[in-house]
C-alpha atoms as a PDB file:
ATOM      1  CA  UNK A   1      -5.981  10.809  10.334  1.00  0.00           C
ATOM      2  CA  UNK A   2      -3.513   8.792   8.368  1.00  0.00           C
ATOM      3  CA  UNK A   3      -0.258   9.788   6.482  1.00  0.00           C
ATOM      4  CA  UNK A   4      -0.119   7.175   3.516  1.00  0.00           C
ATOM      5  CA  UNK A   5       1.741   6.296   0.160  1.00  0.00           C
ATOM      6  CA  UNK A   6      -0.140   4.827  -2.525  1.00  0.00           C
ATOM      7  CA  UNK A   7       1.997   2.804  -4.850  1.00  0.00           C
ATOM      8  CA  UNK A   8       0.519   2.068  -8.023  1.00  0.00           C
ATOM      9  CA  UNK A   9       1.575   2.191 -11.987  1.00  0.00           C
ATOM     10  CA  UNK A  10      -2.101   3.268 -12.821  1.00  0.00           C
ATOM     11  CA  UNK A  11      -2.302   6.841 -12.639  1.00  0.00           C
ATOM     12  CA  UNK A  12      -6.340   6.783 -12.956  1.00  0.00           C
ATOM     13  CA  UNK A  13      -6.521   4.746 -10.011  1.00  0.00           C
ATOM     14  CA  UNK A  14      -3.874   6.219  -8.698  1.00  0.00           C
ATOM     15  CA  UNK A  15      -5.590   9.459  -8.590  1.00  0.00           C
ATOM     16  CA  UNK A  16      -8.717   8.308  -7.811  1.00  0.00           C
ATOM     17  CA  UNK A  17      -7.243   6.179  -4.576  1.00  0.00           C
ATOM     18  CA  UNK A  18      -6.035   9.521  -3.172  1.00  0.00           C
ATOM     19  CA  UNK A  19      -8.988  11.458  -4.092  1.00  0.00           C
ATOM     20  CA  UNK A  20     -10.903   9.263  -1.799  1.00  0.00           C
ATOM     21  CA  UNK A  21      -8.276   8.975   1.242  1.00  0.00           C
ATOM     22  CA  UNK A  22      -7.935  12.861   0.875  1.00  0.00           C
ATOM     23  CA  UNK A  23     -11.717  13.311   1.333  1.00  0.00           C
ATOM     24  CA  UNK A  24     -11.749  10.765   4.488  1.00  0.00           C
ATOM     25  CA  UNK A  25      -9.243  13.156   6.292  1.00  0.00           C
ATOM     26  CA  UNK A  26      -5.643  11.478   5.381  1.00  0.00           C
ATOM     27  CA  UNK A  27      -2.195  13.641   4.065  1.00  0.00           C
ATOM     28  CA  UNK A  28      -1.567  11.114   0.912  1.00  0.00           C
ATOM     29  CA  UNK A  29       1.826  10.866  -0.790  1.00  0.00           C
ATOM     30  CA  UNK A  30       1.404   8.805  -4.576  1.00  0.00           C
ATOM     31  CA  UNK A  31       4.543   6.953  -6.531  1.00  0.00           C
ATOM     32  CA  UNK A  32       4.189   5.671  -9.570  1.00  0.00           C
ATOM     33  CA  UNK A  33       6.018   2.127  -9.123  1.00  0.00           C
ATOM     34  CA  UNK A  34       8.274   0.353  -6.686  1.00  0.00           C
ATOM     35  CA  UNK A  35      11.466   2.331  -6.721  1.00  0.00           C
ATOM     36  CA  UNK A  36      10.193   5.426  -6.640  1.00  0.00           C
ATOM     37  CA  UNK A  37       8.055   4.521  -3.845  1.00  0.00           C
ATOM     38  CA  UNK A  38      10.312   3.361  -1.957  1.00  0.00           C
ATOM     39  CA  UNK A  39      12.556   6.876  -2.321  1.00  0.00           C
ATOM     40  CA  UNK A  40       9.581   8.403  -0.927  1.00  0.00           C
ATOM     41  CA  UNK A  41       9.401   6.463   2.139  1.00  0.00           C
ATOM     42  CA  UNK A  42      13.155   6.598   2.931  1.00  0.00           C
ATOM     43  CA  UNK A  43      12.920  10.836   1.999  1.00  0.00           C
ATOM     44  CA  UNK A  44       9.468  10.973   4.174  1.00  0.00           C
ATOM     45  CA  UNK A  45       8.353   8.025   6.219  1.00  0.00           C
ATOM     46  CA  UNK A  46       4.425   7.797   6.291  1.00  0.00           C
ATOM     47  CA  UNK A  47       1.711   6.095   8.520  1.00  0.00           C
ATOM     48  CA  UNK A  48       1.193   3.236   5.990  1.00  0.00           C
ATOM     49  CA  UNK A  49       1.838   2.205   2.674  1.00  0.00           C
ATOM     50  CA  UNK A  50      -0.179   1.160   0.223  1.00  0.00           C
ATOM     51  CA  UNK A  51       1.132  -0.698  -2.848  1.00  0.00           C
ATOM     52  CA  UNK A  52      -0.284  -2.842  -5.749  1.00  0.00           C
ATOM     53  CA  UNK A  53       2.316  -5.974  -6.377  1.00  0.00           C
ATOM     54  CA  UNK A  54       2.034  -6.161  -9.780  1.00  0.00           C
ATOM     55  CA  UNK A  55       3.687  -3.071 -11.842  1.00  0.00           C
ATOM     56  CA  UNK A  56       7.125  -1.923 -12.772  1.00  0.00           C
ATOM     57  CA  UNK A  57       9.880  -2.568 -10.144  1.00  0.00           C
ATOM     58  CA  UNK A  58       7.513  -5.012  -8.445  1.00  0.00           C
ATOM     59  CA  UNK A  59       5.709  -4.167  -5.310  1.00  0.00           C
ATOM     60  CA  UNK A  60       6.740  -7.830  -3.946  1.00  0.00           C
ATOM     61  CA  UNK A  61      10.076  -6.696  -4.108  1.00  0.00           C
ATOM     62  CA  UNK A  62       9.313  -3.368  -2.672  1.00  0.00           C
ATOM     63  CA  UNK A  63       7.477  -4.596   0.166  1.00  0.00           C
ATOM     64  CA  UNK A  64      10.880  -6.487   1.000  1.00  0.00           C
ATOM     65  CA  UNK A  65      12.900  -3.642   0.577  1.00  0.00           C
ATOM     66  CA  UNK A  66      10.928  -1.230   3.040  1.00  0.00           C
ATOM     67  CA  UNK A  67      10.222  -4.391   5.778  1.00  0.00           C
ATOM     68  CA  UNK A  68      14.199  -4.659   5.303  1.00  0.00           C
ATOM     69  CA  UNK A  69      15.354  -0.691   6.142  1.00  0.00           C
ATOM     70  CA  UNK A  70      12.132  -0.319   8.355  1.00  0.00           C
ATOM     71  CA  UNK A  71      11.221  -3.093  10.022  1.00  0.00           C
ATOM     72  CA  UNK A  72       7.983  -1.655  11.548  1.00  0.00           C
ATOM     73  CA  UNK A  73       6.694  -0.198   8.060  1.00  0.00           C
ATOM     74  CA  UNK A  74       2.658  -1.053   8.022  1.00  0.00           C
ATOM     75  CA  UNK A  75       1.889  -2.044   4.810  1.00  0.00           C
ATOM     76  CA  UNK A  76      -1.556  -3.156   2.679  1.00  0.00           C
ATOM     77  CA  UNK A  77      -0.683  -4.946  -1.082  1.00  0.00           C
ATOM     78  CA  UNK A  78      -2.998  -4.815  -2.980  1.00  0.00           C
ATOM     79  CA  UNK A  79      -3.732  -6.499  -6.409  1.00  0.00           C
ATOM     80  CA  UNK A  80      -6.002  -7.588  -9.399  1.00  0.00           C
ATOM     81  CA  UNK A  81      -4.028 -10.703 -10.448  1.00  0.00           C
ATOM     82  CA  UNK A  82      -5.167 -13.114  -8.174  1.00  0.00           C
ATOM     83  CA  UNK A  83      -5.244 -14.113  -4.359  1.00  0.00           C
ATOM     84  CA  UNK A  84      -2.079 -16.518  -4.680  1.00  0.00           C
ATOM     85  CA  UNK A  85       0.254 -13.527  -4.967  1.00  0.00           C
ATOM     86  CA  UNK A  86      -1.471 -11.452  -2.714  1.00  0.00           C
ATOM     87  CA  UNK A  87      -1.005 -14.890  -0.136  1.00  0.00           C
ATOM     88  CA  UNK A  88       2.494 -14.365  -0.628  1.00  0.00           C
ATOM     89  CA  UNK A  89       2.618 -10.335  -0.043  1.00  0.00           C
ATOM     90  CA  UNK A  90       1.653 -11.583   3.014  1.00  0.00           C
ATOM     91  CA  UNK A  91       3.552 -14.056   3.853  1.00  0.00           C
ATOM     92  CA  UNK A  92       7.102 -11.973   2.879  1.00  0.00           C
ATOM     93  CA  UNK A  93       5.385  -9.027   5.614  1.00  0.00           C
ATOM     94  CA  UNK A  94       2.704  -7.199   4.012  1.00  0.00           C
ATOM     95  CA  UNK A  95       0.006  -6.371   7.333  1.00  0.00           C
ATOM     96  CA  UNK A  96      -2.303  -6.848   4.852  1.00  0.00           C
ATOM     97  CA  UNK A  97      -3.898  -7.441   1.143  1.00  0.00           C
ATOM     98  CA  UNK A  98      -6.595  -6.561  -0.644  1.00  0.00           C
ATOM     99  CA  UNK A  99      -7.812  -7.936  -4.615  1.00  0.00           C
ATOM    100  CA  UNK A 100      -8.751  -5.452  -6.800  1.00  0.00           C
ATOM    101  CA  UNK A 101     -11.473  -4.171  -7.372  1.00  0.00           C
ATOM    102  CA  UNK A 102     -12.426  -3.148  -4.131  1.00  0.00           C
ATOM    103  CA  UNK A 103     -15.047  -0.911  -2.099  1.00  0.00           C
ATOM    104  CA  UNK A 104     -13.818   1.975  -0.485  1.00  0.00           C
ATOM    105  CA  UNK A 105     -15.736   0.850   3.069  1.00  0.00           C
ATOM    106  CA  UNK A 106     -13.352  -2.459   2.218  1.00  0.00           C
ATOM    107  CA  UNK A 107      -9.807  -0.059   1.915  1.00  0.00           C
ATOM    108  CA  UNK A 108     -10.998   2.052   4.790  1.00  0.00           C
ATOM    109  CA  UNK A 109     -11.537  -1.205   7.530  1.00  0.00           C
ATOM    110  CA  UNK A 110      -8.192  -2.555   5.985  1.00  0.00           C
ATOM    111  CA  UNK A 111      -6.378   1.358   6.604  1.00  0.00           C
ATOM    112  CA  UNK A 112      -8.009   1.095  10.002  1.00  0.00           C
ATOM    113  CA  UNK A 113      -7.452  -2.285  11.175  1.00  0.00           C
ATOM    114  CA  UNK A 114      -3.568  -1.821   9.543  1.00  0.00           C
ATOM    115  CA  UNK A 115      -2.684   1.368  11.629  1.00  0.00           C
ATOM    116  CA  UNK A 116      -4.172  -0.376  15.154  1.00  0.00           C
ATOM    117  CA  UNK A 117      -2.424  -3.811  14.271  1.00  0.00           C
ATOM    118  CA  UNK A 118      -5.160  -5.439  14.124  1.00  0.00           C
ATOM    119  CA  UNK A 119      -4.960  -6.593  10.473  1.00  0.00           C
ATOM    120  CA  UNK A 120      -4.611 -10.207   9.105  1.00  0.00           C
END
């Protein structure tokens, strides 16, 4: 499967993101905000990223950041704070966004989709 960073302030969800991608066969990697995350990706580049856009050291900005010292980084923002941010994850170079809350057959077509290119 997938190597992939989750990026998220919430530890439960945090945790509970990685429990899932761990059981569906992926290596996951977790960070608890922006900057961090983005030292993990420079230390150990992975598959895809996954990041939530609102949380310390913004995920907006670290999307930038990450398109900027790796231009072919795939990336899914995701958020709970409304589709107008998660428009403009996408529009700065996120592959692709998803509103919290989520299903887990939702993440895994997005993972999928992300990884072949496919995703809009």
């Amino acid at each position: 499967m997938a190597s992939i960073l989750i990026i998220d302030d919430n530890e439960t969800f945090r945790v509970l993101l990685e429990e899932m991608l761990i059981a569906d066969g992926h290596v996951v990697t977790k960070a608890s905000d922006g900057l961090e995350g983005a030292q993990k990706y420079r230390d150990n580049p992975t598959d895809l990223v996954i990041t939530d856009i609102m949380m310390p050291h913004s995920g907006l900005s670290t999307i930038q950041v990450l398109l900027k010292q790796f231009p072919d980084v795939k990336i899914i923002a995701m958020s709970g704070g409304g589709t107008h941010r998660l428009d403009y994850a996408k529009s700065i170079g996120a592959s692709c966004s998803l509103a919290k809350p989520f299903t887990f057959e939702k993440l895994c077509t997005a993972i999928a989709e992300t990884l072949a290119g496919k995703a809009g």
